[in-house]
Protein backbone atom coordinates (compact mmCIF):
# COMPACT_ATOMS: atom_id res chain seq x y z
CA UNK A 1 64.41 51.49 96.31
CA UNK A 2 63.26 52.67 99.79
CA UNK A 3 63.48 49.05 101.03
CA UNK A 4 66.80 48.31 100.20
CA UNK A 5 67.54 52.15 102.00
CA UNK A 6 66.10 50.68 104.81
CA UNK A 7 68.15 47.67 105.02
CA UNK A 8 71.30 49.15 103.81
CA UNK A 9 70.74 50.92 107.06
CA UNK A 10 70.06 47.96 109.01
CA UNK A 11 72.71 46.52 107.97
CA UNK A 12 75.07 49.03 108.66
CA UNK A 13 73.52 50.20 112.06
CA UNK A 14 73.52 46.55 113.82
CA UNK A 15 77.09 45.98 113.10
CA UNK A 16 78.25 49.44 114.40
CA UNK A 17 76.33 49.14 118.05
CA UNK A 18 77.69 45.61 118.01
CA UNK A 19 81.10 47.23 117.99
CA UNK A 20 80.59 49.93 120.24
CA UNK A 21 78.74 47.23 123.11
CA UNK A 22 81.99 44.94 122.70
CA UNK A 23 83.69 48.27 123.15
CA UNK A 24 81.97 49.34 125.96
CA UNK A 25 82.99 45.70 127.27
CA UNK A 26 86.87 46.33 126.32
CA UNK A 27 86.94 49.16 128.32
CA UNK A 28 85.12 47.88 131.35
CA UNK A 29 88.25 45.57 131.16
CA UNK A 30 90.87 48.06 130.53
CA UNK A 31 93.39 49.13 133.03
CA UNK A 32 92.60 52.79 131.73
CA UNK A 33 89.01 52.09 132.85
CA UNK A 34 90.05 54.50 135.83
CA UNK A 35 91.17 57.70 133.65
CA UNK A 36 88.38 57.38 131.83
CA UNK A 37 85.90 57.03 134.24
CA UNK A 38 87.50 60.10 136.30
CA UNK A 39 87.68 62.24 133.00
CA UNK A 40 83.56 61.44 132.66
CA UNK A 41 83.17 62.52 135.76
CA UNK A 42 84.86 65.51 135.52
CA UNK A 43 82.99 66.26 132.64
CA UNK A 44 79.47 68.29 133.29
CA UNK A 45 77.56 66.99 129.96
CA UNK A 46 76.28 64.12 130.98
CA UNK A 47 75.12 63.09 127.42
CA UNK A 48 78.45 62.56 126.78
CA UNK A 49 78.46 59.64 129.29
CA UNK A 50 75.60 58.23 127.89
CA UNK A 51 76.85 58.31 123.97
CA UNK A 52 79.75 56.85 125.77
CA UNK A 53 78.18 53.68 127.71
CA UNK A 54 75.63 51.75 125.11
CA UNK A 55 75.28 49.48 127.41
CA UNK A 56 72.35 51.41 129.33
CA UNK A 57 70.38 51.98 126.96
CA UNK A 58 67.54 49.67 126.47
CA UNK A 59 67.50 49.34 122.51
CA UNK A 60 71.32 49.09 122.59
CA UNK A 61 70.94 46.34 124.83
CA UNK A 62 68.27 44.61 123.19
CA UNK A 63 69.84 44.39 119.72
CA UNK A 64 72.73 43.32 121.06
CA UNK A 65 70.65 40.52 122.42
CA UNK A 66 69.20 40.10 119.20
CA UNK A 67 72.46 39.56 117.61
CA UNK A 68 73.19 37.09 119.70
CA UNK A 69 69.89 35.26 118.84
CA UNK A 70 70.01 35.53 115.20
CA UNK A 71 73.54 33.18 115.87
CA UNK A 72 71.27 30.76 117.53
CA UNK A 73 70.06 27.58 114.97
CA UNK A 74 66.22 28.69 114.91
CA UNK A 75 65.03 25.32 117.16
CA UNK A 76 66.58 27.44 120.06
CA UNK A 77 65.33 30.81 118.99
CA UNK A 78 61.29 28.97 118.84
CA UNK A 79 62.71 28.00 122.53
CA UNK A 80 63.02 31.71 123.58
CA UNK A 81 59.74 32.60 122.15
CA UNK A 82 58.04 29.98 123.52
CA UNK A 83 59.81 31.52 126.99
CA UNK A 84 58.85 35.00 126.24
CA UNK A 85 55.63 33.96 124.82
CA UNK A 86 54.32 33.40 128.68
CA UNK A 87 55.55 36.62 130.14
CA UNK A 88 53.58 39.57 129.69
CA UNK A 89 54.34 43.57 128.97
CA UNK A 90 56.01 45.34 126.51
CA UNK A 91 59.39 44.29 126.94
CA UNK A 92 58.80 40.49 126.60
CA UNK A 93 56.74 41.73 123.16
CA UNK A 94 59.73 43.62 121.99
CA UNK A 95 62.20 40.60 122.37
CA UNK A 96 60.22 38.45 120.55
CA UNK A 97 60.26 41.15 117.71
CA UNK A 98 63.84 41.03 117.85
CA UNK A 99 63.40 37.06 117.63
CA UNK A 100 61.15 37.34 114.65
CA UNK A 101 63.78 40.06 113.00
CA UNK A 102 66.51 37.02 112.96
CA UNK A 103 64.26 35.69 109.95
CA UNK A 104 62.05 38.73 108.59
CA UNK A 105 60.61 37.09 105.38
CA UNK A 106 59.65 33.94 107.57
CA UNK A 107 57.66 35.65 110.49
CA UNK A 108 56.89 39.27 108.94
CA UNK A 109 53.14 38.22 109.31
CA UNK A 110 53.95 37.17 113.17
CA UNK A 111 56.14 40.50 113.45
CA UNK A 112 52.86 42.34 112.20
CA UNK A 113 50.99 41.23 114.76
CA UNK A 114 53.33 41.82 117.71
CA UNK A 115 53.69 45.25 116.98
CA UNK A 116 49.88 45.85 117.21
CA UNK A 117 50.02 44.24 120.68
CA UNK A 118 52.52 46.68 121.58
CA UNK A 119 51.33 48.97 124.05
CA UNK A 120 53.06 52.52 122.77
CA UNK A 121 52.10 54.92 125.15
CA UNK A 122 54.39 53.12 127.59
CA UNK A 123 57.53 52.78 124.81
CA UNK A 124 60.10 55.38 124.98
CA UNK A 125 60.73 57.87 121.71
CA UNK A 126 63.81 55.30 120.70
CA UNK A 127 61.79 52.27 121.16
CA UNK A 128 58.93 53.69 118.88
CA UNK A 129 61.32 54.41 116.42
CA UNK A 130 62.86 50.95 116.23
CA UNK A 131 59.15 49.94 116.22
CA UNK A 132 58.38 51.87 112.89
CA UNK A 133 61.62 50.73 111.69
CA UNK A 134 60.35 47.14 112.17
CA UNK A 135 56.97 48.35 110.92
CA UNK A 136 58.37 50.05 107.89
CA UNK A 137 60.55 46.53 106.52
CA UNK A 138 57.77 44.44 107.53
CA UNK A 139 55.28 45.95 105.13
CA UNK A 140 58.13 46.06 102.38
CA UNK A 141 58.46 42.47 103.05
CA UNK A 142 54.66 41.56 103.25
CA UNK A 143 54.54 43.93 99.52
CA UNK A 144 57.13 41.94 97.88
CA UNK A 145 55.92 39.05 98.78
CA UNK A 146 52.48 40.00 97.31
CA UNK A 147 54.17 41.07 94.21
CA UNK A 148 55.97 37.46 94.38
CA UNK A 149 53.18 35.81 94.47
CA UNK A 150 50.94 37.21 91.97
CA UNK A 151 54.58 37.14 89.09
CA UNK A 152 54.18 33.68 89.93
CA UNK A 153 50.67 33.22 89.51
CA UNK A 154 51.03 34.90 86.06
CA UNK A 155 53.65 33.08 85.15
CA UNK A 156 51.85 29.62 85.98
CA UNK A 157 49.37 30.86 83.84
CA UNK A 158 51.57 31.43 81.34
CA UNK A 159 53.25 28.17 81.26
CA UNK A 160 49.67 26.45 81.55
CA UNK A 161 48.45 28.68 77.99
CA UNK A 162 51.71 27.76 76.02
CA UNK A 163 51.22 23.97 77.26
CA UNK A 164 47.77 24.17 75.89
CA UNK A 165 49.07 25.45 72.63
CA UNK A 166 51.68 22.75 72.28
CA UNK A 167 48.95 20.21 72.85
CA UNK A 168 46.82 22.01 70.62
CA UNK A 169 49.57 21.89 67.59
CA UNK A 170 50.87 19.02 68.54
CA UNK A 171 47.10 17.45 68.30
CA UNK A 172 46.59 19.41 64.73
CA UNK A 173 49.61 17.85 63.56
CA UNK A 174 48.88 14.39 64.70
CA UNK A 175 46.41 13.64 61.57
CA UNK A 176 48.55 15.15 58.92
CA UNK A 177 51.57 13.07 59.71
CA UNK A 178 49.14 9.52 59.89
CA UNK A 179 46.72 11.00 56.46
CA UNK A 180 49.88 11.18 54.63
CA UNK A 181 51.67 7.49 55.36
């Protein structure tokens, strides 16, 4: 139940940065870009012109990227690992979590193991967070799987006992049907 939570969420959440980075890219565009950049100014919150301009923010910006990857046919994503692979830090680790979030069931094990070569002293509260997140889906994949595995191991074993009891009945029945012709 929690799982699916957690990727109702995902799934909801990606889309709706999506939108508000091609938003923020509309309105670098706009001919109002102007007004609204005087009324920020004007304006002394300056949280407000952060909520308003995703594109500064580092997680914004790297699921955005991600969203782009997870477009990309997965020869080309293996391409941008192998790239990221040979740099080193934290941010280089955290893109190729995004790469291995395109296809979560295929590298959750891979996933696993980036995150505990994460440095997280040196991650920011938001990046931790999507870290956990990742963390959190990652062991509901790894437990499914598990579970997958060992409903298919009983079922094999299932299928194996009733085959023996054909051949067993079938075998018992074999020299009644020849003692009576």
């Amino acid at each position: 139940m929690m799982s699916n939570m957690k990727l109702a969420f995902l799934l909801i959440i990606i889309p709706a940065l999506s939108a508000c980075s091609a938003m923020s890219n509309v309105t670098e565009s706009s001919p109002l870009q102007g007004v609204e950049q005087a009324s920020l100014n004007s304006t002394s919150d300056t949280s407000i012109s952060k909520l308003i301009s995703p594109t500064s923010d580092p997680i914004i910006a790297l699921l955005t990227k991600r969203q782009a990857w997870c477009l990309l046919p997965e020869a080309e994503r293996l391409q941008i690992d192998a790239v990221l692979r040979n740099q080193l830090g934290n941010a280089s680790i955290l893109q190729r979590l995004m790469l291995t979030s395109c296809a979560p069931a295929q590298y959750t094990k891979q996933s696993q193991r980036l995150i505990k070569s994460v440095d997280t002293s040196l991650l920011s509260e938001a990046e931790r967070s999507l870290l956990m997140l990742i963390d959190a889906n990652n062991r509901d994949i790894l437990h499914s799987q598990q579970e997958r595995d060992n409903i298919h191991s009983k079922l094999r074993h299932t299928i194996d006992g009733i085959s023996d009891i054909e051949t067993q009945i079938n075998g018992d029945a074999t020299p009644q049907t020849e003692g009576k012709q």
